[in-house]
Protein backbone atom coordinates (compact mmCIF):
# COMPACT_ATOMS: atom_id res chain seq x y z
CA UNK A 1 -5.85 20.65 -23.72
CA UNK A 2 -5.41 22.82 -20.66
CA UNK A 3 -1.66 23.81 -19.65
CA UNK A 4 -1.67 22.53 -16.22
CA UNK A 5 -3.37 18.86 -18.28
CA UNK A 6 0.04 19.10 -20.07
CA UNK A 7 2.42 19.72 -17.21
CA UNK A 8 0.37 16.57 -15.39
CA UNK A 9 0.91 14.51 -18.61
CA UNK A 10 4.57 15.30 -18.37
CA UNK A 11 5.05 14.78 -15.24
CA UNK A 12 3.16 10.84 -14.88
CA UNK A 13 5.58 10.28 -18.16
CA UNK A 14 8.60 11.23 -16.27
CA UNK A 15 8.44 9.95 -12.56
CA UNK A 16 9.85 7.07 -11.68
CA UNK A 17 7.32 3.98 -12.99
CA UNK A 18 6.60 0.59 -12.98
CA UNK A 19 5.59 1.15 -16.54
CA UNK A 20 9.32 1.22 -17.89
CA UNK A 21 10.58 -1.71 -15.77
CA UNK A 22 7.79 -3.87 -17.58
CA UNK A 23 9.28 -2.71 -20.73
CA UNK A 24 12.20 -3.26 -19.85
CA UNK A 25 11.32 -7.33 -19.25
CA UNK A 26 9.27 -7.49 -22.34
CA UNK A 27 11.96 -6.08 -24.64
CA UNK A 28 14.00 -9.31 -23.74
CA UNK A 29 11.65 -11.65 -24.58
CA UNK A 30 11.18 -13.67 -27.85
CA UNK A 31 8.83 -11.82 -30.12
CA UNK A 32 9.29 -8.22 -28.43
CA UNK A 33 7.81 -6.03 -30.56
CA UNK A 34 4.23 -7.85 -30.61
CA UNK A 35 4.45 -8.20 -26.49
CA UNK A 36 5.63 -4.43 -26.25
CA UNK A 37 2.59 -3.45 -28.65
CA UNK A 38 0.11 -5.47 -26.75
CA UNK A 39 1.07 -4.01 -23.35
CA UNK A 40 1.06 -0.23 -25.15
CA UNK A 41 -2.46 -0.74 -27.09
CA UNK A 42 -4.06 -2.79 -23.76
CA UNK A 43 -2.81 0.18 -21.46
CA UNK A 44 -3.52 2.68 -23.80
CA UNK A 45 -7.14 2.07 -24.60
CA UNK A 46 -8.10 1.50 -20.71
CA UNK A 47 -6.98 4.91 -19.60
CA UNK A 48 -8.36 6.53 -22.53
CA UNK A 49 -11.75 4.52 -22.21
CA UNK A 50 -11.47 5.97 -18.71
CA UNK A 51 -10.61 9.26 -19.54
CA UNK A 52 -13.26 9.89 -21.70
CA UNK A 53 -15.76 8.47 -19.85
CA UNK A 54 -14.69 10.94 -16.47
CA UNK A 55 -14.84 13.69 -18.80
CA UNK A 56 -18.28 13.08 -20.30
CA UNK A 57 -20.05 12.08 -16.47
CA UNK A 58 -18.17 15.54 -15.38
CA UNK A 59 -20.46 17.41 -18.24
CA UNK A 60 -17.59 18.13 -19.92
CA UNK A 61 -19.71 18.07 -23.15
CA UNK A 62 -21.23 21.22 -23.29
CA UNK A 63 -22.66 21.29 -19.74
CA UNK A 64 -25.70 23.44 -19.31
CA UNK A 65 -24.83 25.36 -16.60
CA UNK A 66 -21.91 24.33 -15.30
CA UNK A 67 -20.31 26.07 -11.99
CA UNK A 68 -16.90 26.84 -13.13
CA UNK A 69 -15.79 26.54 -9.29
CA UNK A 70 -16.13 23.68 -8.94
CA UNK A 71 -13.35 22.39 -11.30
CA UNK A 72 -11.45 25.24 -9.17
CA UNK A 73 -11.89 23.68 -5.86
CA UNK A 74 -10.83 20.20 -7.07
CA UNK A 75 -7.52 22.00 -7.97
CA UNK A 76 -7.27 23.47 -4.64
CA UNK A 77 -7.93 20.25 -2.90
CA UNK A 78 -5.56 18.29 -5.18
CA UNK A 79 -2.66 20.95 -4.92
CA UNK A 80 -2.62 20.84 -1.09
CA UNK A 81 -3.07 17.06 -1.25
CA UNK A 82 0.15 16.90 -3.42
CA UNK A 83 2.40 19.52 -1.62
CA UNK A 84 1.55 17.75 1.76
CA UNK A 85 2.37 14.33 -0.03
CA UNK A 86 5.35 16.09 -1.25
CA UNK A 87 6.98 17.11 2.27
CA UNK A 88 5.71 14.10 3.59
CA UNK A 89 7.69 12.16 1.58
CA UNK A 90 10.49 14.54 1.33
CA UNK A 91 10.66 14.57 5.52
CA UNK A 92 9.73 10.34 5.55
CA UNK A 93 6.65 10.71 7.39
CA UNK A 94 5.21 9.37 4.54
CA UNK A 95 6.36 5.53 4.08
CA UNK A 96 6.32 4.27 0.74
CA UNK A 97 6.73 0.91 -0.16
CA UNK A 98 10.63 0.03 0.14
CA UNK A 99 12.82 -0.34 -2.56
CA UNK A 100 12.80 -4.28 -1.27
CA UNK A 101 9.18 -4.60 -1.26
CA UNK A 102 8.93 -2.99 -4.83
CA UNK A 103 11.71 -5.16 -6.51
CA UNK A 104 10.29 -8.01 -5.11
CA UNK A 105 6.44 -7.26 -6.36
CA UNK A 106 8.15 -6.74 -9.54
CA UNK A 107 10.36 -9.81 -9.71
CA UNK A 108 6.97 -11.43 -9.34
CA UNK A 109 5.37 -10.61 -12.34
CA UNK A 110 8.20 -10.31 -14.35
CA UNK A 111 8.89 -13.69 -13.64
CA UNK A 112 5.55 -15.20 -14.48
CA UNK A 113 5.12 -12.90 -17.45
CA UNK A 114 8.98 -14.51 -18.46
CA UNK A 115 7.35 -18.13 -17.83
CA UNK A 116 3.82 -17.09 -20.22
CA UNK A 117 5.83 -14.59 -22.68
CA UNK A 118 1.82 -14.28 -23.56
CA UNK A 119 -0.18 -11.28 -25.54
CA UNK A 120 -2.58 -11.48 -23.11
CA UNK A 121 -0.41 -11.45 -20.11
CA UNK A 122 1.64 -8.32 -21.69
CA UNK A 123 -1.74 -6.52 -22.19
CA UNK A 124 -2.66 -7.34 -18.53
CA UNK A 125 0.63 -5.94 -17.88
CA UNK A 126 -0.26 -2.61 -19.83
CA UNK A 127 -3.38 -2.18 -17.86
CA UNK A 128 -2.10 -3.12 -14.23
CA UNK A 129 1.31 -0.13 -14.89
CA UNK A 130 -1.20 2.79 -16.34
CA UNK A 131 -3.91 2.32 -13.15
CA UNK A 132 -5.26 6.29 -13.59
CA UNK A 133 -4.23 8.12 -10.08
CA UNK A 134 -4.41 11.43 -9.10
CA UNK A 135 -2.51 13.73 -11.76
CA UNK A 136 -5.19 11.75 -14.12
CA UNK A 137 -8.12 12.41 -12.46
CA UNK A 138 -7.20 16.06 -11.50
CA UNK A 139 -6.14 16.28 -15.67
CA UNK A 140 -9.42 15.44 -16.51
CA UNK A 141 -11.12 17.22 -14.41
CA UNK A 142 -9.59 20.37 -16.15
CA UNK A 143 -10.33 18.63 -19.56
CA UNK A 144 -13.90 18.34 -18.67
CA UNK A 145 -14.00 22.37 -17.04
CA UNK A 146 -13.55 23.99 -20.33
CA UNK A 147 -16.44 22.50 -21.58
CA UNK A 148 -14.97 20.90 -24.88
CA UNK A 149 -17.45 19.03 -27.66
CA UNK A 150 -17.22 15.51 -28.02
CA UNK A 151 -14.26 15.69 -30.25
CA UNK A 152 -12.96 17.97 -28.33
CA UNK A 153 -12.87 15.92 -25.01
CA UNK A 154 -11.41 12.70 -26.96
CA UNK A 155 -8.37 14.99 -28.92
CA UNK A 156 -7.71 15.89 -25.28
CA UNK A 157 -7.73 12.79 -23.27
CA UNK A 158 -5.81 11.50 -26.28
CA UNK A 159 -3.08 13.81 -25.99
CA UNK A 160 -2.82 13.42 -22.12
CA UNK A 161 -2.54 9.29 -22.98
CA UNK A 162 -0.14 10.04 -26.02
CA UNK A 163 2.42 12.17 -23.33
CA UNK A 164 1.97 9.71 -21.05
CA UNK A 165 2.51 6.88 -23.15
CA UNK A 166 5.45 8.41 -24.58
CA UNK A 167 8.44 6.67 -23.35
CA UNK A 168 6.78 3.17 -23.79
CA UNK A 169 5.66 3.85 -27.33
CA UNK A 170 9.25 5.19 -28.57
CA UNK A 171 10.00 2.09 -27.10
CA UNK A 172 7.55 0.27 -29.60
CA UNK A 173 8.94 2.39 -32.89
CA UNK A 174 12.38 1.46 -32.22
CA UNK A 175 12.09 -2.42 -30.78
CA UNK A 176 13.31 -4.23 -34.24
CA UNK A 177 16.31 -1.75 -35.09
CA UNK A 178 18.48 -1.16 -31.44
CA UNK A 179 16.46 -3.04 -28.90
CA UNK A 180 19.32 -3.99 -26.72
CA UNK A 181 20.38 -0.07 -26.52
CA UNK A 182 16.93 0.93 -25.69
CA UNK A 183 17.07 -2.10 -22.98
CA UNK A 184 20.30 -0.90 -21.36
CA UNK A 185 18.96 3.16 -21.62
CA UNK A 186 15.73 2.69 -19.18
CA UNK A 187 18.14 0.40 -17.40
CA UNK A 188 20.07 3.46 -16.88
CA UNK A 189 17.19 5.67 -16.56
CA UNK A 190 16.15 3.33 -14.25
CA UNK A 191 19.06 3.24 -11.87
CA UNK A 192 19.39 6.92 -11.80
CA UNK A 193 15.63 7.10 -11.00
CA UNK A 194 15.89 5.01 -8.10
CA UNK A 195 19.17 6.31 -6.46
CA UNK A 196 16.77 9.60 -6.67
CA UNK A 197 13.29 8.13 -5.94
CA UNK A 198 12.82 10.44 -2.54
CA UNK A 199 13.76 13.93 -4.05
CA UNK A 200 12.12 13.26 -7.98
CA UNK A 201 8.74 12.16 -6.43
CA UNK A 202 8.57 15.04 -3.63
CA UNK A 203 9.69 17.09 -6.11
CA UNK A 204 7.29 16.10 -9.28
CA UNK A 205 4.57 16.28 -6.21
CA UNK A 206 5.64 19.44 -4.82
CA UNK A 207 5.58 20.93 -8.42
CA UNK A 208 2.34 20.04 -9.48
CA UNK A 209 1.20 20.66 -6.23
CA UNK A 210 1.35 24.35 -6.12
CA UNK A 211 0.66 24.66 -9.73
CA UNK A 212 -2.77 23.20 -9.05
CA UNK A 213 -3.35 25.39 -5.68
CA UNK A 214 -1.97 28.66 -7.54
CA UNK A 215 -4.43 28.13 -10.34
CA UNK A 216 -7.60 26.73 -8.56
CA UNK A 217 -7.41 29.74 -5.54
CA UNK A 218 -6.81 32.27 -8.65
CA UNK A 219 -9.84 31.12 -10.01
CA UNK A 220 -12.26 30.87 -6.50
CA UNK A 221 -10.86 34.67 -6.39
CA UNK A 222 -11.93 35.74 -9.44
């Protein structure tokens, strides 16, 4: 898997998500673990059903004649989309959705997912938190540029999900032994997060940002 495919996995892992407030609801409901593994497996096999799909109508397998610039502009596009999303945020001329707004979209489902304690309505759940955005469609894009076989292309997309997935699924492995501590860390992780929100997301953005511009104008270069 491309470098700059690992630093994007990282980075959609770490920034502040509604993916670890759902797991934070469904590790207090009855039957946990089954809930937690049906939102994991649900989101899990969308993206990568997703991912590898992107990366096979890209020509990622074994493209005849595939113009190698082209993966290089969509990096230079992408990095100037995320550094300008990055100081627009960072200067609030870009308004996200309010910490109000958020918490209350959230209460929401939590509360009918709470009512319906459901495996289909924590798979629903898995999907709706791991919607693929940009860092996953600029990641494959750089899957799909190197041209990997068949195998190749699924190892990779599974490795992007498997970073991605990370916090949820050590989650998962841990839910029957210390449940309640793993509640009250991504409570904590949570907190911290959001007292941060502004400066972690301009600066994940930022990051990532002129990563992707550094590489793709190397590349038109040379």
């Amino acid at each position: 898997m491309p470098i700059e495919a690992v630093i994007l996995a990282i980075a959609s892992a770490v920034r502040p998500s509604t993916s670890l407030a759902a797991a934070y609801v469904l590790l207090s409901l009855p039957r946990a673990r089954a809930l937690l593994l049906a939102f994991v497996v649900a989101g899990f096999v969308f993206t990568m059903a997703i991912g590898v799909l992107v990366v096979v109508g890209l020509d990622g397998i074994d493209p005849p004649g595939r113009d190698s610039r082209f993966a290089a502009l969509v990096n230079v596009i992408a990095g100037a989309a995320s550094i300008a999303f990055a100081l627009g945020v960072r200067s609030g001329g870009v308004q996200r959705p309010s910490r109000l707004e958020r918490s209350g979209r959230e209460g929401a489902w939590a509360t009918r997912i709470r009512r319906r304690p459901t495996l289909k309505a924590a798979a629903t759940l898995g999907v709706a938190t791991h919607i693929p955005g940009l860092f996953y469609v600029v990641a494959l894009n750089s899957i799909a540029a190197t041209g990997p076989s068949l195998s190749g292309a699924v190892a990779s997309v599974l490795a992007y999900n498997t970073i991605w997935f990370c916090l949820p699924i050590a989650a998962l492995t841990a839910v029957d032994r210390q449940a309640e501590n793993i509640r009250k860390t991504i409570q904590r992780a949570n907190e911290w997060a959001s007292r941060r929100e502004q400066m972690l997301v301009a600066a994940v953005f930022a990051t990532v940002g002129v990563l992707l511009l550094v590489k793709g104008v190397a590349e038109l270069a040379f």
